[in-house]
N, C-alpha and C. Protein backbone atom coordinates (compact mmCIF):
# COMPACT_ATOMS: atom_id res chain seq x y z
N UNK A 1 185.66 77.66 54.43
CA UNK A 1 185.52 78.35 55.71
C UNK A 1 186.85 79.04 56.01
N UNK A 2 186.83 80.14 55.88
CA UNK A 2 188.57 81.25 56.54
C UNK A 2 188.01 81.71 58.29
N UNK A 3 189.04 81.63 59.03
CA UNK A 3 188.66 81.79 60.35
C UNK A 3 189.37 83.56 60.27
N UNK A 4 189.21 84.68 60.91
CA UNK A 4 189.89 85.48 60.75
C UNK A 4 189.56 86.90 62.13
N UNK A 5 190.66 87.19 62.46
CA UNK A 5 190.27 88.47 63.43
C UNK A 5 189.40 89.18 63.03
N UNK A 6 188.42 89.69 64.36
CA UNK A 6 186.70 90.70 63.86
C UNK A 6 187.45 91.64 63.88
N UNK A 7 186.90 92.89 63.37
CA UNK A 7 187.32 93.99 63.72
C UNK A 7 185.88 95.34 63.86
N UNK A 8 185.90 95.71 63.71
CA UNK A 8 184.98 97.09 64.54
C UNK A 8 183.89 96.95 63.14
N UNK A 9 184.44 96.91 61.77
CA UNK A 9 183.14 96.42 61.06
C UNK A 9 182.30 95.29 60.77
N UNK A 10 182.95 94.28 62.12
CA UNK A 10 182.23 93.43 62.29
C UNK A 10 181.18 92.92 62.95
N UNK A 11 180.92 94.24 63.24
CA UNK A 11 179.67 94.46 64.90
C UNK A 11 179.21 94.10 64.63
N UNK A 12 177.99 94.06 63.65
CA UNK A 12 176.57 94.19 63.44
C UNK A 12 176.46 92.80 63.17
N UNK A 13 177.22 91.59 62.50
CA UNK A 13 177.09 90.18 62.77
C UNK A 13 177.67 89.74 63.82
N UNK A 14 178.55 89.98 64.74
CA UNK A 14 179.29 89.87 65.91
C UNK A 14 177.93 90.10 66.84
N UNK A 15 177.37 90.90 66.62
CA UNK A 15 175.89 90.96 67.65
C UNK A 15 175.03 90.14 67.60
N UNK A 16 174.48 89.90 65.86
CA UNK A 16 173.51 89.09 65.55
C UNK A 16 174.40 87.51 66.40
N UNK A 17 175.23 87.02 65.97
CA UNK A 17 175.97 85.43 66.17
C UNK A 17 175.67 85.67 67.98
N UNK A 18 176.03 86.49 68.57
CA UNK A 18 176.06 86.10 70.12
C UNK A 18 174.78 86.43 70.46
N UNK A 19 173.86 87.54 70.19
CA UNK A 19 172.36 86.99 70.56
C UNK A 19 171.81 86.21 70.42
N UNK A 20 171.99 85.28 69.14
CA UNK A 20 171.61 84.29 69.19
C UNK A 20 171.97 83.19 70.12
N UNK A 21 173.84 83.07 70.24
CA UNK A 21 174.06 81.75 71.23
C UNK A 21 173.41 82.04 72.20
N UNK A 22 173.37 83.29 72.70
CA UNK A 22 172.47 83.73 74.06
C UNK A 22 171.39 83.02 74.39
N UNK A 23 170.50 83.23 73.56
CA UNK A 23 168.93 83.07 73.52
C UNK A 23 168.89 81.42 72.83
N UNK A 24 170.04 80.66 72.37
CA UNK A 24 169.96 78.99 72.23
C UNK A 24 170.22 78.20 73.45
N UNK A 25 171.38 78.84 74.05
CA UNK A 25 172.14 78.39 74.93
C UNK A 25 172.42 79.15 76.41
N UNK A 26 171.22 79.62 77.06
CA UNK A 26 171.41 80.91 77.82
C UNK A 26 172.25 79.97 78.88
N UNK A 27 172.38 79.12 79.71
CA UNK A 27 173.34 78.33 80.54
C UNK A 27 174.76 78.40 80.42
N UNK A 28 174.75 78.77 79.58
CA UNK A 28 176.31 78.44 78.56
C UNK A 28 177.21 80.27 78.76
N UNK A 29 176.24 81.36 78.66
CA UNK A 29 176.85 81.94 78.50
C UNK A 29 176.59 82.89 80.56
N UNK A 30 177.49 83.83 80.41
CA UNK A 30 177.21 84.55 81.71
C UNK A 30 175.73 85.92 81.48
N UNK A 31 176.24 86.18 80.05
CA UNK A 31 174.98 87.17 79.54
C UNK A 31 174.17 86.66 79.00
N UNK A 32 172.90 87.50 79.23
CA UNK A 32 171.69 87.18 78.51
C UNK A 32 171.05 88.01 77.47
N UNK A 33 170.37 87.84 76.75
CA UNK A 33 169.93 88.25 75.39
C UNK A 33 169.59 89.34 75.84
N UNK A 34 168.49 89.88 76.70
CA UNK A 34 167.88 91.03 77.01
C UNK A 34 169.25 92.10 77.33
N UNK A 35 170.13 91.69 78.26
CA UNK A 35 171.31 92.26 78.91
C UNK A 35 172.34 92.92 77.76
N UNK A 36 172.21 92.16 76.49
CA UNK A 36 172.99 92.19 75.60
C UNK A 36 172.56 92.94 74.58
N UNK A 37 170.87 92.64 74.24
CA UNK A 37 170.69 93.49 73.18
C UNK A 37 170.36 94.81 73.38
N UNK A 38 170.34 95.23 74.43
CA UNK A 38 170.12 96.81 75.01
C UNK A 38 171.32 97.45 74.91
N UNK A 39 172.51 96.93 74.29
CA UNK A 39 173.36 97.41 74.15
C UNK A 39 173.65 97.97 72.98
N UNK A 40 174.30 99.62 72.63
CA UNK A 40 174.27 100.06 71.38
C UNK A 40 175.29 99.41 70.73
N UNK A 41 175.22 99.92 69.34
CA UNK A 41 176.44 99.29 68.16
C UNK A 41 177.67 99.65 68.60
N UNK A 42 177.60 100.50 68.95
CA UNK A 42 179.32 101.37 69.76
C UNK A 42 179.50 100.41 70.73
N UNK A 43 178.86 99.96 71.75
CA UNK A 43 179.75 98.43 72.27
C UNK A 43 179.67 97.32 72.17
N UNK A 44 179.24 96.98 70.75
CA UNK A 44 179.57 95.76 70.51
C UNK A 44 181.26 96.30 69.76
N UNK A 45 181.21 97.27 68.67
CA UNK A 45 182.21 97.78 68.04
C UNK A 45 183.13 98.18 68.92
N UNK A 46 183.76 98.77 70.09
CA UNK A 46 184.18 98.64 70.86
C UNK A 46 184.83 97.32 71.95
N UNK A 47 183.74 96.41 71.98
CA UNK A 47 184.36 95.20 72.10
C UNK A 47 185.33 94.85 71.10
N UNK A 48 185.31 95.05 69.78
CA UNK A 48 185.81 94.39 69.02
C UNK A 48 187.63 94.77 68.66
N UNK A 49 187.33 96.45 69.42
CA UNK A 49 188.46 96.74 68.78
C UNK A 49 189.83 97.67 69.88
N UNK A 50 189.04 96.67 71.07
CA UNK A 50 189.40 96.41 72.58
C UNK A 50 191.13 95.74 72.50
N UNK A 51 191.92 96.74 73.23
CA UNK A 51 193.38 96.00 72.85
C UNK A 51 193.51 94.85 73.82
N UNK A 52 191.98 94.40 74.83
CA UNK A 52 192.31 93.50 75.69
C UNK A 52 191.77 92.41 75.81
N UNK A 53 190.95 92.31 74.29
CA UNK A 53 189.88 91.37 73.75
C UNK A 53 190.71 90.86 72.29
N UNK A 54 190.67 89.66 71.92
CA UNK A 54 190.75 89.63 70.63
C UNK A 54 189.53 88.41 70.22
N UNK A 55 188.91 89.06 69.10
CA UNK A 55 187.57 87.89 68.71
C UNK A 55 187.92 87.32 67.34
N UNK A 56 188.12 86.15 67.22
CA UNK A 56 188.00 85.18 66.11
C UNK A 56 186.60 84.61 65.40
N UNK A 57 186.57 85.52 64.16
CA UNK A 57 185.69 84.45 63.49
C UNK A 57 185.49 83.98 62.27
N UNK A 58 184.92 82.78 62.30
CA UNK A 58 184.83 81.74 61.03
C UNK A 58 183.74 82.04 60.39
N UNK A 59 183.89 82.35 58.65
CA UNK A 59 183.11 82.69 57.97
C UNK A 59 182.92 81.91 56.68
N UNK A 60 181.75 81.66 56.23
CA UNK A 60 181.64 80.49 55.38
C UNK A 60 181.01 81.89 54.23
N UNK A 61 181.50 82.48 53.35
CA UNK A 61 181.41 83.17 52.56
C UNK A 61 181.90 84.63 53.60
N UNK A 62 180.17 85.14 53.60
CA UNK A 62 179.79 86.56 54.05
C UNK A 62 179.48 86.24 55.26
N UNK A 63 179.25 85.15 55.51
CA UNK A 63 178.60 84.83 56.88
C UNK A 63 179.33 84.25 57.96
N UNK A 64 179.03 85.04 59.40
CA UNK A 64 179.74 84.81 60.15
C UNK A 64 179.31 83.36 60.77
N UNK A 65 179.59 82.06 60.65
CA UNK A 65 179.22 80.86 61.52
C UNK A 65 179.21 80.49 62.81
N UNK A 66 181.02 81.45 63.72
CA UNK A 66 181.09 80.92 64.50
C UNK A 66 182.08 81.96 65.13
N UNK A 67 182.54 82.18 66.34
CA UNK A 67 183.41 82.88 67.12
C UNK A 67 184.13 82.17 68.11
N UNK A 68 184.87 83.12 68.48
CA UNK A 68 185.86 82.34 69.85
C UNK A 68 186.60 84.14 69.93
N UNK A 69 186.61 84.39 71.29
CA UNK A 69 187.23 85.10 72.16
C UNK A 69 188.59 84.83 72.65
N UNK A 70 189.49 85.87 72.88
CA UNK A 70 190.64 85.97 73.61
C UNK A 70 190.17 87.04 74.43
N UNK A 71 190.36 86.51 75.73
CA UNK A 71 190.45 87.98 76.72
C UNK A 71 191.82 87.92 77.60
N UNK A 72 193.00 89.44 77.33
CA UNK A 72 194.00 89.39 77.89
C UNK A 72 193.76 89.99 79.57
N UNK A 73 194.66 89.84 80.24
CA UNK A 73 195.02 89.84 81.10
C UNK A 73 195.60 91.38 81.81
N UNK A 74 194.86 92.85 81.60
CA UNK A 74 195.77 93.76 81.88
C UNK A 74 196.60 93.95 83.00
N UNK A 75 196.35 92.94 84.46
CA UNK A 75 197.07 93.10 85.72
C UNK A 75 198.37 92.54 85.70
N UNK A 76 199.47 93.09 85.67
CA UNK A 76 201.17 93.07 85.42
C UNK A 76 201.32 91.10 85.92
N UNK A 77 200.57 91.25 87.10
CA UNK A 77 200.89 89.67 87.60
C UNK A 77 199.97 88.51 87.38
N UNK A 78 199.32 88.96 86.44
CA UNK A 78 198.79 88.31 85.25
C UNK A 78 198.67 87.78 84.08
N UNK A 79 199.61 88.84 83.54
CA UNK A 79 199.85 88.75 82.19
C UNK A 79 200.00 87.63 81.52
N UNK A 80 200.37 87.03 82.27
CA UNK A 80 200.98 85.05 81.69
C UNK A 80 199.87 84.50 81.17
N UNK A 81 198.41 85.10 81.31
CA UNK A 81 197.36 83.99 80.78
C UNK A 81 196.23 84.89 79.69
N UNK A 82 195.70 84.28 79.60
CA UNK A 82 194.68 84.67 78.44
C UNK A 82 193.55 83.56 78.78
N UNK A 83 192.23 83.74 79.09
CA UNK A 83 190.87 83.82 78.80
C UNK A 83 190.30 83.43 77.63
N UNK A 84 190.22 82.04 76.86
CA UNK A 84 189.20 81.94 76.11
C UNK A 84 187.77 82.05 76.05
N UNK A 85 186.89 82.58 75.72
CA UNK A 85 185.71 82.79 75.60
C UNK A 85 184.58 82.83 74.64
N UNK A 86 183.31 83.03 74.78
CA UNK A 86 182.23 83.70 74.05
C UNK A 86 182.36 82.33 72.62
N UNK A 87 182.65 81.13 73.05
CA UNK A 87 182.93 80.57 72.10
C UNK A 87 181.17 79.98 71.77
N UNK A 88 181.55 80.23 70.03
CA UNK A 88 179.79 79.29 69.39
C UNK A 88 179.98 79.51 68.10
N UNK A 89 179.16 78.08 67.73
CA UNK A 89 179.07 77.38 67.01
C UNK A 89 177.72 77.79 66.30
N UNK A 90 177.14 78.24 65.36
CA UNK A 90 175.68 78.58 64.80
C UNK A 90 175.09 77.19 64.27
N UNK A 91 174.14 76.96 64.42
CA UNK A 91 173.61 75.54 64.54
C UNK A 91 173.54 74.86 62.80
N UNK A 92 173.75 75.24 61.97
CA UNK A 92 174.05 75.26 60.85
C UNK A 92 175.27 74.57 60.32
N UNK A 93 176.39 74.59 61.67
CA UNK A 93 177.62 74.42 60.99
C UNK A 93 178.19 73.61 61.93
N UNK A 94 177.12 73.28 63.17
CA UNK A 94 177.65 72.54 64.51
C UNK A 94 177.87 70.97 64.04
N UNK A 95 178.60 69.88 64.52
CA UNK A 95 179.10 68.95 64.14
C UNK A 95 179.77 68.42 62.92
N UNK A 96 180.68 69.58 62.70
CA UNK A 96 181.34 69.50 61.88
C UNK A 96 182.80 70.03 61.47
N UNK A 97 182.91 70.17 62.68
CA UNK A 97 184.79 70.25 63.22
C UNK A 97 185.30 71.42 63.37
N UNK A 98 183.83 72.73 63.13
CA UNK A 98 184.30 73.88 63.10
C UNK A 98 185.08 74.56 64.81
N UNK A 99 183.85 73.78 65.70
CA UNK A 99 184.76 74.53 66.86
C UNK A 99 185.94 73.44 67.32
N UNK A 100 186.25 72.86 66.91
CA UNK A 100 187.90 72.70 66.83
C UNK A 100 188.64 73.70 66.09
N UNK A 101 188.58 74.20 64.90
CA UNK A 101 189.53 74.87 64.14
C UNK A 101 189.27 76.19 64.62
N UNK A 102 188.03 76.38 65.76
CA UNK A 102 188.29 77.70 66.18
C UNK A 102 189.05 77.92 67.52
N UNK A 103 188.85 77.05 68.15
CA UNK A 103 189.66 76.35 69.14
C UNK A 103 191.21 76.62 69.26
N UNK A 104 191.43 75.87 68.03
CA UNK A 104 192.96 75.79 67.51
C UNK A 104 193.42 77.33 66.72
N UNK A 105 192.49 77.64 66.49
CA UNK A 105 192.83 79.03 65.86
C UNK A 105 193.18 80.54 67.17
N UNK A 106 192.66 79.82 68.25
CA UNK A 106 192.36 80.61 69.26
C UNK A 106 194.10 79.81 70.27
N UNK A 107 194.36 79.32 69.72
CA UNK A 107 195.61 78.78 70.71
C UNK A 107 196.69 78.81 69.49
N UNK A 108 196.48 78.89 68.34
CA UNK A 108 197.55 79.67 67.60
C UNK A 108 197.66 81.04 67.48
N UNK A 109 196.32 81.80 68.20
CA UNK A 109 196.71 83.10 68.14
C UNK A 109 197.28 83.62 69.43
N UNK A 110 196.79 82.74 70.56
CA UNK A 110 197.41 82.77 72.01
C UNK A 110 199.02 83.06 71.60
N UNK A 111 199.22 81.85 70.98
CA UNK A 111 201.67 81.18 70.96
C UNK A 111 201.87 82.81 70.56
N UNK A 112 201.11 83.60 69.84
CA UNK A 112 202.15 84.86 68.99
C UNK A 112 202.34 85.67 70.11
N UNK A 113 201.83 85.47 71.31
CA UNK A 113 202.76 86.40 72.38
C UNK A 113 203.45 85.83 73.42
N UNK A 114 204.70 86.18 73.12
CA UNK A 114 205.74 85.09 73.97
C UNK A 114 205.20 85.09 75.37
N UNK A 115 205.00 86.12 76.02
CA UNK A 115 204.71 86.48 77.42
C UNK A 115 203.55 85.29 78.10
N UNK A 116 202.58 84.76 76.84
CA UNK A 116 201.79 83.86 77.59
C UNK A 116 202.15 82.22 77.99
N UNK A 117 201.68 82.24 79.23
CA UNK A 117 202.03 80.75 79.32
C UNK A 117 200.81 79.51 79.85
N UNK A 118 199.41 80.73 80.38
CA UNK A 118 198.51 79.80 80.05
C UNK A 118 197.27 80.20 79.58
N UNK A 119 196.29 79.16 79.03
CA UNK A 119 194.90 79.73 78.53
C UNK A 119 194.43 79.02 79.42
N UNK A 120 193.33 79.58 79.88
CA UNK A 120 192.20 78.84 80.39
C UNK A 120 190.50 79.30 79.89
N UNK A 121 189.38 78.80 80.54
CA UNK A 121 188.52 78.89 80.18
C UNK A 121 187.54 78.22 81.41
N UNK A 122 186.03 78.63 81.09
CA UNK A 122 185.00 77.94 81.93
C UNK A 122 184.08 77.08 80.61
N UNK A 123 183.28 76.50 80.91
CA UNK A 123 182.18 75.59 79.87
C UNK A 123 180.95 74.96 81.43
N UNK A 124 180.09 74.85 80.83
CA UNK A 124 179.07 75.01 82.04
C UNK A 124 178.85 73.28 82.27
N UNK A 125 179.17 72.95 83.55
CA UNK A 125 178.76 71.57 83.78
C UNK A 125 177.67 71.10 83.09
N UNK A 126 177.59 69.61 82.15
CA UNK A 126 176.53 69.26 81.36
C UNK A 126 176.87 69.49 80.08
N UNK A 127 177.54 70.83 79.33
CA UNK A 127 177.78 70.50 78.10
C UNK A 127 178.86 69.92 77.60
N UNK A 128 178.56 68.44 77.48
CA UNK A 128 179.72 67.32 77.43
C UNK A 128 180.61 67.63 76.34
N UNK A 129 179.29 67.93 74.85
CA UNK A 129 180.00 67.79 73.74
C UNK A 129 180.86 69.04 73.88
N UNK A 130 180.84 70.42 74.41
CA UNK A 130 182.10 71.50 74.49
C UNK A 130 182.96 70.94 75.57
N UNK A 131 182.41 70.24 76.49
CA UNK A 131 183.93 69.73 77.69
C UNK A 131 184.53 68.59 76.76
N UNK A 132 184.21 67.79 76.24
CA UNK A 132 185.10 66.92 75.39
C UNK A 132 186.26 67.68 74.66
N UNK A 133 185.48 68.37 73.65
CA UNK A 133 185.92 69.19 72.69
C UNK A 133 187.47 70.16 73.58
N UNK A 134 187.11 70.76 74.29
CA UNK A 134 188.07 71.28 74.97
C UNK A 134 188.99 70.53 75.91
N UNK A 135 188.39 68.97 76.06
CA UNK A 135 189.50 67.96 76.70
C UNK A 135 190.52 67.48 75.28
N UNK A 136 190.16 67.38 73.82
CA UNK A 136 190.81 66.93 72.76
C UNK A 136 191.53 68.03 72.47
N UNK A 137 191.31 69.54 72.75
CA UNK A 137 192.56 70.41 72.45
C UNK A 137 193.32 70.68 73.34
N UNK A 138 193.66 69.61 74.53
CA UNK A 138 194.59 69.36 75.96
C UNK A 138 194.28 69.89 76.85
N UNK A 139 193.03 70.54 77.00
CA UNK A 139 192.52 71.23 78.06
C UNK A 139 192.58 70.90 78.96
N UNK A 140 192.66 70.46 80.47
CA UNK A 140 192.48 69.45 81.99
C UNK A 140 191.38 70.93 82.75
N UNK A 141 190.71 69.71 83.47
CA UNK A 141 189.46 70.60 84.65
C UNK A 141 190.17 70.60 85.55
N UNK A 142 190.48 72.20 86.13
CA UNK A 142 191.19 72.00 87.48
C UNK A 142 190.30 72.56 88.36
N UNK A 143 188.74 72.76 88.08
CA UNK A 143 187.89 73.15 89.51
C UNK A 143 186.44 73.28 88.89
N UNK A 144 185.69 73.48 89.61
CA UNK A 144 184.23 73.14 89.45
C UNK A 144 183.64 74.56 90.54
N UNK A 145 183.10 75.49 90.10
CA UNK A 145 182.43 76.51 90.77
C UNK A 145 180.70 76.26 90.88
N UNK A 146 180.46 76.15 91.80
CA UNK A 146 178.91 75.43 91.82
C UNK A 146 178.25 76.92 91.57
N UNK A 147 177.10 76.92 91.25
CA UNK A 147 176.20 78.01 91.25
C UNK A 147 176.20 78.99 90.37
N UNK A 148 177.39 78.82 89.37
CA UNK A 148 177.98 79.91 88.67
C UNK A 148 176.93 80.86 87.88
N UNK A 149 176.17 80.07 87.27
CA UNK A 149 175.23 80.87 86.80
C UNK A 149 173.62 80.46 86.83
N UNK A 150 172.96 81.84 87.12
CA UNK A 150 171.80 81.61 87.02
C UNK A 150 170.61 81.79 85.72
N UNK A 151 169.44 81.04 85.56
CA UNK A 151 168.77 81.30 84.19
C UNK A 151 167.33 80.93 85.20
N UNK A 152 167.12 81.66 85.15
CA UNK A 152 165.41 82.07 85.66
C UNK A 152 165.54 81.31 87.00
N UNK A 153 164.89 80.24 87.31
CA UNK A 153 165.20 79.67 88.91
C UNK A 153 166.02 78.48 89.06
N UNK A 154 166.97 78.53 87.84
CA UNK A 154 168.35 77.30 88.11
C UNK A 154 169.71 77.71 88.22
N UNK A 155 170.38 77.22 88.67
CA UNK A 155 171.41 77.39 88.90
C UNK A 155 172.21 76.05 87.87
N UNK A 156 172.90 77.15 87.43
CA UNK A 156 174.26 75.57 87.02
C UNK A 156 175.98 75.97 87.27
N UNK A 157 176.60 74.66 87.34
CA UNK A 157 178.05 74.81 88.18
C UNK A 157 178.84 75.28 86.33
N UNK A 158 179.82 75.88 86.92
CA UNK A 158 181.11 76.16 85.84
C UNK A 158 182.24 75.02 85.75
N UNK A 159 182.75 74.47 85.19
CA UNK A 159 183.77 73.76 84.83
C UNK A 159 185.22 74.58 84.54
N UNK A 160 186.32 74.78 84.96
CA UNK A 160 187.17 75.07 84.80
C UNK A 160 188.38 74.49 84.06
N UNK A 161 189.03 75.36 83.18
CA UNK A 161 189.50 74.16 82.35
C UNK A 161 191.20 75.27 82.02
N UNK A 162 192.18 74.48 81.93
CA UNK A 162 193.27 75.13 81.39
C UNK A 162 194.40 74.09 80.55
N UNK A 163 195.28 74.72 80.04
CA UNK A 163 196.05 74.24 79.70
C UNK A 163 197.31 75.08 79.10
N UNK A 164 198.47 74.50 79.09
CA UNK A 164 200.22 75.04 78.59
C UNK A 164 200.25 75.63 77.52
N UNK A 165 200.57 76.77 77.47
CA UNK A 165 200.73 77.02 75.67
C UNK A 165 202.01 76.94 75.91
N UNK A 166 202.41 75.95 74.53
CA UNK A 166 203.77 75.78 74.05
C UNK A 166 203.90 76.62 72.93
N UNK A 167 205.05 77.34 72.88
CA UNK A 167 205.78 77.98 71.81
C UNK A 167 206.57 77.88 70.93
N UNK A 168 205.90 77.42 69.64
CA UNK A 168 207.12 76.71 68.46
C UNK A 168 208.65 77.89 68.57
């Protein structure tokens, strides 16, 4: 498995991998499959090659398994943090340590800019095994947003989660 930055010719599995978490896990994410797949190849490719996005992914040959997001910060009094996101696991490859090493791949790519000093992230109240997972890479919950998202007539709360990037 090599984990490695997407880049703009990575759309077309970069689309396939997140429609799917979409449509496995619609709670989990803020978009939904319909919302997403109406979208042309030019913005998924565009996402990818966004100087304010960076997407990580793990590939077990040709195939993309798994992703994790960086989203920077363009507001000056901001800059200090970075946004993990869009993180998944393809069910194929889930319990098996991959979203840790994407995790960790995503907070070793955070340290390469001195300017940051924190990551944070959301994970949707209930999914224990990603709130664990993100409590073992030092993550702490510093708030709970009730209602955050909706999926047909439910509502579920957001979990808030951050933590220090240290700089070797």
């Amino acid at each position: 498995m090599s984990i490695r930055t997407l880049e703009a010719s990575d759309a077309e599995a970069y689309r396939a991998l997140m429609l799917e978490a979409y449509g496995a896990y619609p709670q989990a994410f803020t978009s939904s499959v319909a919302e997403r797949a109406a979208m042309p190849l030019s913005w998924w490719e565009k996402r990818l090659s966004s100087p304010l996005d960076r997407l990580l992914g793990a590939f077990e040959g040709d195939e993309l398994a798994g992703i994790v997001g960086l989203a920077f910060e363009p507001r000056e009094k901001a800059r200090h943090k970075v946004t993990l996101f869009g993180m998944y696991v393809t069910q194929a490859y889930q319990q098996q340590g991959l979203g840790r090493q994407l995790v960790e791949a995503a907070l070793a790519e955070a340290r390469q800019y001195p300017r940051l000093k924190v990551i944070q992230l959301t994970v949707t109240a209930g999914n224990d095994a990603a709130f664990a997972l993100y409590q073992r890479c030092g993550f702490i919950q510093y708030g709970l947003e009730p209602l955050a998202v909706r999926v047909g007539v439910d509502y579920f709360d957001k979990i808030h989660m951050w933590r220090e990037l240290q700089h070797q």
